[in-house]
N, C-alpha and C. Protein backbone atom coordinates (compact mmCIF):
# COMPACT_ATOMS: atom_id res chain seq x y z
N UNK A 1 232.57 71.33 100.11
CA UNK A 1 233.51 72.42 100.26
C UNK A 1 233.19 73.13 101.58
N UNK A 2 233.82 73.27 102.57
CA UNK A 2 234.17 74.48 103.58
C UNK A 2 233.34 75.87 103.12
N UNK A 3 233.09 75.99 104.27
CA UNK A 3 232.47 77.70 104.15
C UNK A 3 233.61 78.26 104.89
N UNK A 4 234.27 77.72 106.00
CA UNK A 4 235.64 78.79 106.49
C UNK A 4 236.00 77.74 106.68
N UNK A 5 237.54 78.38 106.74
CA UNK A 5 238.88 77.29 107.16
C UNK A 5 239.76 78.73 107.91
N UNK A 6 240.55 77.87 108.74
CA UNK A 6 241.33 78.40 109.66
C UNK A 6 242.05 77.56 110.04
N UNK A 7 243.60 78.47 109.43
CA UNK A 7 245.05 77.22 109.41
C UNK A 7 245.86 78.38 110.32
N UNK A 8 246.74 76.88 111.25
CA UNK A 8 247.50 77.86 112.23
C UNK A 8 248.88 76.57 111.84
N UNK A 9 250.44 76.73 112.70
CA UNK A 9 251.24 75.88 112.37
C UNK A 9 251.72 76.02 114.18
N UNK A 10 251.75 74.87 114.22
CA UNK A 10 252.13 74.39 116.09
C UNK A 10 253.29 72.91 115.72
N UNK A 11 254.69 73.90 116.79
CA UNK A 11 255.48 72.06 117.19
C UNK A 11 254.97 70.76 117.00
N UNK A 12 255.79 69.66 116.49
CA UNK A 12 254.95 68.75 116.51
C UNK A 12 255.31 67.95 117.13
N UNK A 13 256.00 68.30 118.36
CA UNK A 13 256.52 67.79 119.69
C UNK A 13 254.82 68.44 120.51
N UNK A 14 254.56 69.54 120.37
CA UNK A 14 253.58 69.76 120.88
C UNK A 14 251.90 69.28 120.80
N UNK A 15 252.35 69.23 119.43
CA UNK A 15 251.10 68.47 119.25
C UNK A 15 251.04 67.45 119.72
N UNK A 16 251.68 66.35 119.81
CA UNK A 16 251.59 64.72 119.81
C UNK A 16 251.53 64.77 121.63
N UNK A 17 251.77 65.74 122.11
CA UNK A 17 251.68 65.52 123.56
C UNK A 17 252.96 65.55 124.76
N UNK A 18 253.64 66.67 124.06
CA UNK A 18 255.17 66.63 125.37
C UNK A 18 254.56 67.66 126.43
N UNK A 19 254.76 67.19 127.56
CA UNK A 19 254.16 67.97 128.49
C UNK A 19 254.80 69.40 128.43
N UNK A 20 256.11 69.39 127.99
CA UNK A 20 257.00 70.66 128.53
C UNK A 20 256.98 71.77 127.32
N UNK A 21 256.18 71.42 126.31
CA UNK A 21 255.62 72.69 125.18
C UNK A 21 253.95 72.50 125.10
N UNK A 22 253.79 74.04 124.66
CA UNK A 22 252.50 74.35 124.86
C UNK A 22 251.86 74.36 123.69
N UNK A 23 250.38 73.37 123.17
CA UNK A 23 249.72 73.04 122.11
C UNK A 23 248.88 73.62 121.65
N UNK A 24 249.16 75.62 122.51
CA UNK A 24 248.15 76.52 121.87
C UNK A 24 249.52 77.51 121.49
N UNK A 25 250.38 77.28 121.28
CA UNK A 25 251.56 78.12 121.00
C UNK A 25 251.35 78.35 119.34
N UNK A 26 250.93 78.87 118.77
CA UNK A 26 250.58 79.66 117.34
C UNK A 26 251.86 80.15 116.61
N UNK A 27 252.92 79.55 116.13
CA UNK A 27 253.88 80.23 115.99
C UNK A 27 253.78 80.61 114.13
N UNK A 28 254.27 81.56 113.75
CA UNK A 28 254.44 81.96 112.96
C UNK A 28 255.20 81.19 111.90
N UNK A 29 256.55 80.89 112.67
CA UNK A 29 257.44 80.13 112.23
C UNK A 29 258.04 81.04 110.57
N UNK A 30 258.33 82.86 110.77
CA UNK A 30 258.84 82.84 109.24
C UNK A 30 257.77 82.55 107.86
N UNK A 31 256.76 82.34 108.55
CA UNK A 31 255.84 82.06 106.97
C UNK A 31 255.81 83.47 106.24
N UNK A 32 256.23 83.02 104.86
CA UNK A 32 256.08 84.58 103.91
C UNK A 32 255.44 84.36 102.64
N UNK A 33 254.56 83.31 102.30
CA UNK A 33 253.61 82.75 102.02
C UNK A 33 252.34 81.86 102.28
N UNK A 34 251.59 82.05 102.31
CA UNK A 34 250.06 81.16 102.18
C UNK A 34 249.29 81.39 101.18
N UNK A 35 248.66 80.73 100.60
CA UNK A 35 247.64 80.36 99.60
C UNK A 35 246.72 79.75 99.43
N UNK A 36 245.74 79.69 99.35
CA UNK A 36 244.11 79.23 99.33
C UNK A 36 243.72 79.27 98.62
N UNK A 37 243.72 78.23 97.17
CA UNK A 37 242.82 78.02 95.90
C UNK A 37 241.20 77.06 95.93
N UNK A 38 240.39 77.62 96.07
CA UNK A 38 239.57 76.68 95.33
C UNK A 38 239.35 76.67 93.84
N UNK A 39 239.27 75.26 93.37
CA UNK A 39 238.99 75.30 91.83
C UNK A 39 240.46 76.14 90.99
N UNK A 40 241.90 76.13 91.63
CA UNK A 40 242.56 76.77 91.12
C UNK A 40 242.68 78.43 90.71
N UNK A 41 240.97 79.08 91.76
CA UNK A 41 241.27 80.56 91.85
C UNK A 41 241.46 80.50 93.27
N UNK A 42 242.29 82.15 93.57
CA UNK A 42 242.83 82.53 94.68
C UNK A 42 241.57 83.08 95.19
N UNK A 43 241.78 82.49 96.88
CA UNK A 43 241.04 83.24 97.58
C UNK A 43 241.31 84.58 98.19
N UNK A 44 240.88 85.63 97.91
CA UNK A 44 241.33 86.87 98.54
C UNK A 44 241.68 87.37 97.85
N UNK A 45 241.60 87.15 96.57
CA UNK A 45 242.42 87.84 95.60
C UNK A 45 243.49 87.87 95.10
N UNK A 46 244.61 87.69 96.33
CA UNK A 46 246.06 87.03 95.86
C UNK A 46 246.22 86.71 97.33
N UNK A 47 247.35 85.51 97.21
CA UNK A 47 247.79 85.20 98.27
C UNK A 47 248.47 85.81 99.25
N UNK A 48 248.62 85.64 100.96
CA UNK A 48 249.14 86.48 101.93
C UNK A 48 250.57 86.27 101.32
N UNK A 49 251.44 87.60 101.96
CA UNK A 49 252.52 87.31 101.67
C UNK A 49 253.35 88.28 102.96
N UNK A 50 253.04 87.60 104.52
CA UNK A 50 253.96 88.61 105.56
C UNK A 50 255.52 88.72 105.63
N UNK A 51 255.65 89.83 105.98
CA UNK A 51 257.17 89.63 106.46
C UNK A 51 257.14 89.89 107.58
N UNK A 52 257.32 88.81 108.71
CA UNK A 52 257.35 88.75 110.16
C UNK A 52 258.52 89.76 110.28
N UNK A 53 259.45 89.33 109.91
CA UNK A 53 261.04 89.88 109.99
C UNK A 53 261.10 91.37 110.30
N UNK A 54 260.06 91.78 109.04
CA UNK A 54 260.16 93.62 109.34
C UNK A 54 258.67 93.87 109.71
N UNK A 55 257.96 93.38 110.38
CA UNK A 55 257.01 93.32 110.88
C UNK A 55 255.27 93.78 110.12
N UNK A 56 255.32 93.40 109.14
CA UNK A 56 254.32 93.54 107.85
C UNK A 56 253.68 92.47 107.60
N UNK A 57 252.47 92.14 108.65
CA UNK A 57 251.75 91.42 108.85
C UNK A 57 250.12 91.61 108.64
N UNK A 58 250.02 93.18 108.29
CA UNK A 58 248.42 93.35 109.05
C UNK A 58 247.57 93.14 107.78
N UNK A 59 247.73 92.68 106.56
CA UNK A 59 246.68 91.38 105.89
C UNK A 59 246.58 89.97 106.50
N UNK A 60 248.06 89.01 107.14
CA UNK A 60 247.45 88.47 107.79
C UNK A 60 246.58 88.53 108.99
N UNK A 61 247.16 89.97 109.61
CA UNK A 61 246.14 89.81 110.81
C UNK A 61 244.86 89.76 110.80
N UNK A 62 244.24 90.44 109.02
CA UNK A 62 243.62 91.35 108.74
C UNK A 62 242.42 90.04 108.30
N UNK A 63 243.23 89.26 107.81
CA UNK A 63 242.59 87.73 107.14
C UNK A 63 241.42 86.89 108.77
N UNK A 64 242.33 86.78 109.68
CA UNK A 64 241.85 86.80 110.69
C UNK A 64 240.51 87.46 110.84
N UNK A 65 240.52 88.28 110.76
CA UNK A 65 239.65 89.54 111.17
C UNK A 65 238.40 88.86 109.97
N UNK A 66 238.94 89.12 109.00
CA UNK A 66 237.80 89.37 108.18
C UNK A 66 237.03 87.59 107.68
N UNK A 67 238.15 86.82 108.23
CA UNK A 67 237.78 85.24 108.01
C UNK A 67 236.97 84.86 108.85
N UNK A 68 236.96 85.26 110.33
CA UNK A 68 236.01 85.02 111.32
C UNK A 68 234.69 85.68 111.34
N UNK A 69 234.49 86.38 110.78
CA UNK A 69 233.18 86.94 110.14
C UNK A 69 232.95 88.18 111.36
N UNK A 70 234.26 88.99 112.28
CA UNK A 70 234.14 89.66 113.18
C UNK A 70 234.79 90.82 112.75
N UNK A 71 235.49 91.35 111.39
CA UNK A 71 235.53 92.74 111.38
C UNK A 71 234.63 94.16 111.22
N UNK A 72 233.31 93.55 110.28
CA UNK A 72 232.76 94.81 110.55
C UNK A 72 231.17 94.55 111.87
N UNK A 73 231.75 94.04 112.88
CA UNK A 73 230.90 93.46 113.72
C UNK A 73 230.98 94.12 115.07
N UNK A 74 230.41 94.37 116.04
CA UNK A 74 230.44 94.91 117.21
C UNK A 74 230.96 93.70 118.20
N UNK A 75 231.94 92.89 117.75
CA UNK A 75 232.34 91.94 118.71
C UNK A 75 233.86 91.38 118.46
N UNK A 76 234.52 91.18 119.32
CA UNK A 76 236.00 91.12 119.31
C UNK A 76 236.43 90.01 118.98
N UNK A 77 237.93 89.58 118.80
CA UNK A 77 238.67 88.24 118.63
C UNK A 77 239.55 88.41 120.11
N UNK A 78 239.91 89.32 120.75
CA UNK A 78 240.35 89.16 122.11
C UNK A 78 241.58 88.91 121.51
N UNK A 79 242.44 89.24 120.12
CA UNK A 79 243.67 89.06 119.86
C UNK A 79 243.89 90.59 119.49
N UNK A 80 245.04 91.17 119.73
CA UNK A 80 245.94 92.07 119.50
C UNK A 80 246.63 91.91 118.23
N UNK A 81 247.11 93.03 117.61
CA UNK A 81 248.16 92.46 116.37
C UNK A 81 249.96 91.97 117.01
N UNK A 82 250.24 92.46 118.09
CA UNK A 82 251.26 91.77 118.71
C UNK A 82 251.16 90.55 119.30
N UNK A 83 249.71 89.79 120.04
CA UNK A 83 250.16 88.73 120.40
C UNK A 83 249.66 88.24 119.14
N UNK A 84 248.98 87.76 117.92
CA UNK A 84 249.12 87.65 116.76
C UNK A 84 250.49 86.84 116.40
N UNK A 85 251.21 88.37 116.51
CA UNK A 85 252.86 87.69 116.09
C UNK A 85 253.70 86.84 116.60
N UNK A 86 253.18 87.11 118.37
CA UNK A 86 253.81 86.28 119.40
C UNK A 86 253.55 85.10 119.97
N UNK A 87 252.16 84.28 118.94
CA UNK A 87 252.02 82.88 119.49
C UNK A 87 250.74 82.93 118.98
N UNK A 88 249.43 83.82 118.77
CA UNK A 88 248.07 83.51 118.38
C UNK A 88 248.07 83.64 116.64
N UNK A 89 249.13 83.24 116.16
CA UNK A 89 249.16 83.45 114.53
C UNK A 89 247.80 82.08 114.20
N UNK A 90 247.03 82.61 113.53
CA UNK A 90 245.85 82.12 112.79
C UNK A 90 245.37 82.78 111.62
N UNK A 91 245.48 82.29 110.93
CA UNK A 91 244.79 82.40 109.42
C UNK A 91 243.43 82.26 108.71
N UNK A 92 242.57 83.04 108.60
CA UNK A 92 241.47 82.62 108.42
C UNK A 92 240.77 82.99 106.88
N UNK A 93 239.96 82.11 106.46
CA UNK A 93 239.63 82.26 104.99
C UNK A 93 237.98 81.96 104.86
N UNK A 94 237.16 82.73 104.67
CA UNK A 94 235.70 82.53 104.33
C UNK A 94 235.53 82.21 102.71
N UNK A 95 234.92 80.90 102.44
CA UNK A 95 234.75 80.93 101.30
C UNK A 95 233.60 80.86 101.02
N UNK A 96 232.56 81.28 101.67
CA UNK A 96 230.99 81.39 100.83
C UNK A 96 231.45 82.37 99.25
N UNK A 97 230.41 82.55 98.64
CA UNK A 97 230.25 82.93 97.78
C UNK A 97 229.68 84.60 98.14
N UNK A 98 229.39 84.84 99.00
CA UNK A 98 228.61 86.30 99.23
C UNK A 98 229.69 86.94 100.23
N UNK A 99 230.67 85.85 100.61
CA UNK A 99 231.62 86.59 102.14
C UNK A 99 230.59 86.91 103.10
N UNK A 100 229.30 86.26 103.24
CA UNK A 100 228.86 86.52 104.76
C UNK A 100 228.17 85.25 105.68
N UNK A 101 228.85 85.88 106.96
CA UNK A 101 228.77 84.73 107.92
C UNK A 101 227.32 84.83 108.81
N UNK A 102 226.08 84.32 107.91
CA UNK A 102 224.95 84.79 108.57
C UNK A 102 224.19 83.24 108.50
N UNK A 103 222.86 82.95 108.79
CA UNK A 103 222.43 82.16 108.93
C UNK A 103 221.84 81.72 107.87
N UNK A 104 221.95 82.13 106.63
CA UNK A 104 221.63 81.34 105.45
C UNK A 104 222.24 80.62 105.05
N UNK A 105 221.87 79.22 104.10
CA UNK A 105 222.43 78.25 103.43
C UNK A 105 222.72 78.63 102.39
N UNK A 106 224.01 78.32 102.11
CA UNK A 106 224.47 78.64 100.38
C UNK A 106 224.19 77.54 99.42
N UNK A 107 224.44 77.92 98.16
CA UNK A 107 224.34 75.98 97.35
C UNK A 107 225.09 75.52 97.83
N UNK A 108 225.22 74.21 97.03
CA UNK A 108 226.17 73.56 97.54
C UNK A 108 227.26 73.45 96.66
N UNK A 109 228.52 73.21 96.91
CA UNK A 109 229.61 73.79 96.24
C UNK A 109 230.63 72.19 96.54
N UNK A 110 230.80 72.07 95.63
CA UNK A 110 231.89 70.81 95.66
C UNK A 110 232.90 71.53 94.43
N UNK A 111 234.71 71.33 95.13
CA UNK A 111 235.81 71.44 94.11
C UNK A 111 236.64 70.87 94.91
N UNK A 112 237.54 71.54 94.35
CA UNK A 112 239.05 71.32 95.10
C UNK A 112 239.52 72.37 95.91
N UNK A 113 240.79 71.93 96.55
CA UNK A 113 240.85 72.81 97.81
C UNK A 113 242.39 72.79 98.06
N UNK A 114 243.07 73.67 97.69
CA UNK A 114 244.83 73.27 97.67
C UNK A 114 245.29 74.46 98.77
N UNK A 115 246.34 73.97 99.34
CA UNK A 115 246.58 75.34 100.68
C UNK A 115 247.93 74.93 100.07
N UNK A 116 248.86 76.22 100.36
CA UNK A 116 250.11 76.54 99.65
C UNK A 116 250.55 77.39 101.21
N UNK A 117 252.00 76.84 101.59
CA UNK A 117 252.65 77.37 102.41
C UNK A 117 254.02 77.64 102.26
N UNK A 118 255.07 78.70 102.46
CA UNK A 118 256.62 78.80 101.92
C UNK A 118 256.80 79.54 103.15
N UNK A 119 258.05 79.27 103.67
CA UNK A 119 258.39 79.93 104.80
C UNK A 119 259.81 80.49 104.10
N UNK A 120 260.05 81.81 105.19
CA UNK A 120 261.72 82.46 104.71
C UNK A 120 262.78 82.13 104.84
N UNK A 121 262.54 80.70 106.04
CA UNK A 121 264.21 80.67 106.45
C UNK A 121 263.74 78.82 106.36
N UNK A 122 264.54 77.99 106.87
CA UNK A 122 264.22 76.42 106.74
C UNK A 122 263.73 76.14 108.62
N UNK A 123 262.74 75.34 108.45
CA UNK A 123 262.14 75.32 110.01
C UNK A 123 263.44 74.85 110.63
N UNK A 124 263.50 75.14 112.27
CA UNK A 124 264.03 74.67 112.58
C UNK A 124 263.96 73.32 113.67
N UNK A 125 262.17 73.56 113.84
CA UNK A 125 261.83 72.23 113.97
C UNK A 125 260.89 71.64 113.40
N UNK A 126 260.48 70.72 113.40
CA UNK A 126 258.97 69.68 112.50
C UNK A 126 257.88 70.31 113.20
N UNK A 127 257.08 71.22 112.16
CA UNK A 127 255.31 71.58 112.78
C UNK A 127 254.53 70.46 112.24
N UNK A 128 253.22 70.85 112.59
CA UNK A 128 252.18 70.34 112.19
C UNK A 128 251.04 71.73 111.89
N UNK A 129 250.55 71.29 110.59
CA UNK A 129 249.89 72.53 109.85
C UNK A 129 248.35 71.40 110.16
N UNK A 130 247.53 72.38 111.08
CA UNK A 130 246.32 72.42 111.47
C UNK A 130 245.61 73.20 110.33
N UNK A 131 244.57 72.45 110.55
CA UNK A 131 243.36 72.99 109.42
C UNK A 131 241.62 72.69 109.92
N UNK A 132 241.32 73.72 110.67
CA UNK A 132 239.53 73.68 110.61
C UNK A 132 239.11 74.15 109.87
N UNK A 133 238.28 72.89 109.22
CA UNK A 133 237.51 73.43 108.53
C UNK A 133 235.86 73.63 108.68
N UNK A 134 235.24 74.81 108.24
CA UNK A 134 233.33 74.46 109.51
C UNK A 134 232.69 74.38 107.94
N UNK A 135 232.12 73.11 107.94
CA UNK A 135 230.71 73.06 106.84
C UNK A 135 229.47 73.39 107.39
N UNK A 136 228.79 73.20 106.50
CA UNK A 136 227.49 73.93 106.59
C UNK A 136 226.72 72.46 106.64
N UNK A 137 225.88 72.52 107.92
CA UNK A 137 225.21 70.85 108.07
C UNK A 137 223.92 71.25 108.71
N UNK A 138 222.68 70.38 108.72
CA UNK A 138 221.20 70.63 108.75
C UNK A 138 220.96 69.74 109.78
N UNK A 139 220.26 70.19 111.36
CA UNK A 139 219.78 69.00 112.09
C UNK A 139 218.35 69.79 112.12
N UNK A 140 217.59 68.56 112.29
CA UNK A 140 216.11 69.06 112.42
C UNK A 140 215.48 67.85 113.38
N UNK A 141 214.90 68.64 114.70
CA UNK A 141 214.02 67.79 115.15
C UNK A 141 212.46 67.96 115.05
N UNK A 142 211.71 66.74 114.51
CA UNK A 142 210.12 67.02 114.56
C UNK A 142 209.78 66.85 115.46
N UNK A 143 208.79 66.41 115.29
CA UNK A 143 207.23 67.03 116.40
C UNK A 143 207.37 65.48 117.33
N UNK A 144 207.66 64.83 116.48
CA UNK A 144 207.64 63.22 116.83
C UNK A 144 208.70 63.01 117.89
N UNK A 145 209.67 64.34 118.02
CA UNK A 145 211.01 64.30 118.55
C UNK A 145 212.10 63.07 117.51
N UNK A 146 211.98 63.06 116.66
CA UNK A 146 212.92 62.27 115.98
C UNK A 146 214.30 63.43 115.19
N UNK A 147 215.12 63.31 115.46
CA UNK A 147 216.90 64.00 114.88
C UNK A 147 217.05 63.38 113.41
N UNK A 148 217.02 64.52 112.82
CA UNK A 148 217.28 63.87 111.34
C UNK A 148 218.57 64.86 111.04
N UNK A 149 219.34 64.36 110.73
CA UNK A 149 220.57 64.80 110.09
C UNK A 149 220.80 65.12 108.73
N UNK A 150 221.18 66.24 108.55
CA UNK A 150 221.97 66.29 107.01
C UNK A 150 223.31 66.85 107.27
N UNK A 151 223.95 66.15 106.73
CA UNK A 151 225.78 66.60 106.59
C UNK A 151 226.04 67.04 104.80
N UNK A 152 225.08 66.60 104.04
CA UNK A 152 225.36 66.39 103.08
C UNK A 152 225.26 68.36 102.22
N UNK A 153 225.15 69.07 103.40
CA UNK A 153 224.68 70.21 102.59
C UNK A 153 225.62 71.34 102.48
């Protein structure tokens, strides 16, 4: 299981590589739903639910904020809540178990993982719904200089 995920929705003219649209363009696209279950509970408590339209966004912005592990932190995202709306739309979801983004290992957590998206109006072109997700992984070098890997954690 993911300790954070961070879903954004980009052209999928852009994605695949047209020179003449841009593949950091974050568009909103009307979303007035998202949802993030693990194990069939909600993350966050209940799912986002913006209305771009009348401009009632600032849980998602807020998700952002608090998914990147930078709201109660002395360090910025360098996003605004207007460009937010205007192309840096990102979504962010911490799922440790404690909500903190520090240097400890959590257990390990295996479930399921369902993302739920509904938009207000019908796209009017084909996106592609991006999804990072960052696990929690162990490199250790000894004395011997030998790299031992764990992904498994």
């Amino acid at each position: 299981m993911p300790k954070r995920l961070i879903i954004t929705c980009v052209d999928n003219d852009a994605f695949n590589g047209t020179y003449s649209s841009n593949p950091f363009h974050f568009k909103h696209n009307n979303l007035n739903f998202l949802g993030v279950y693990v194990d069939g509970n909600p993350i966050s408590s209940k799912p986002l639910e913006p209305d771009y339209s009348n401009g009632q966004s600032i849980r998602a912005f807020n998700s952002l904020l608090v998914g990147s592990g930078k709201l109660a932190s002395n360090k910025g995202i360098y996003i605004n809540r207007d460009e937010f709306i205007q192309g840096y739309t990102l979504y962010a979801f911490d799922l440790t178990p404690d909500l903190c983004d520090g240097s400890h290992l959590n257990l390990v957590n295996q479930g399921n993982l369902r993302i739920e998206l509904k938009f207000a109006s019908a796209l009017e072109k084909t996106i592609s719904v991006l999804v990072y997700a960052e696990f929690q992984n162990m490199i250790e070098i000894t004395n011997s200089r030998n790299v031992l890997c764990d992904f498994s954690i």
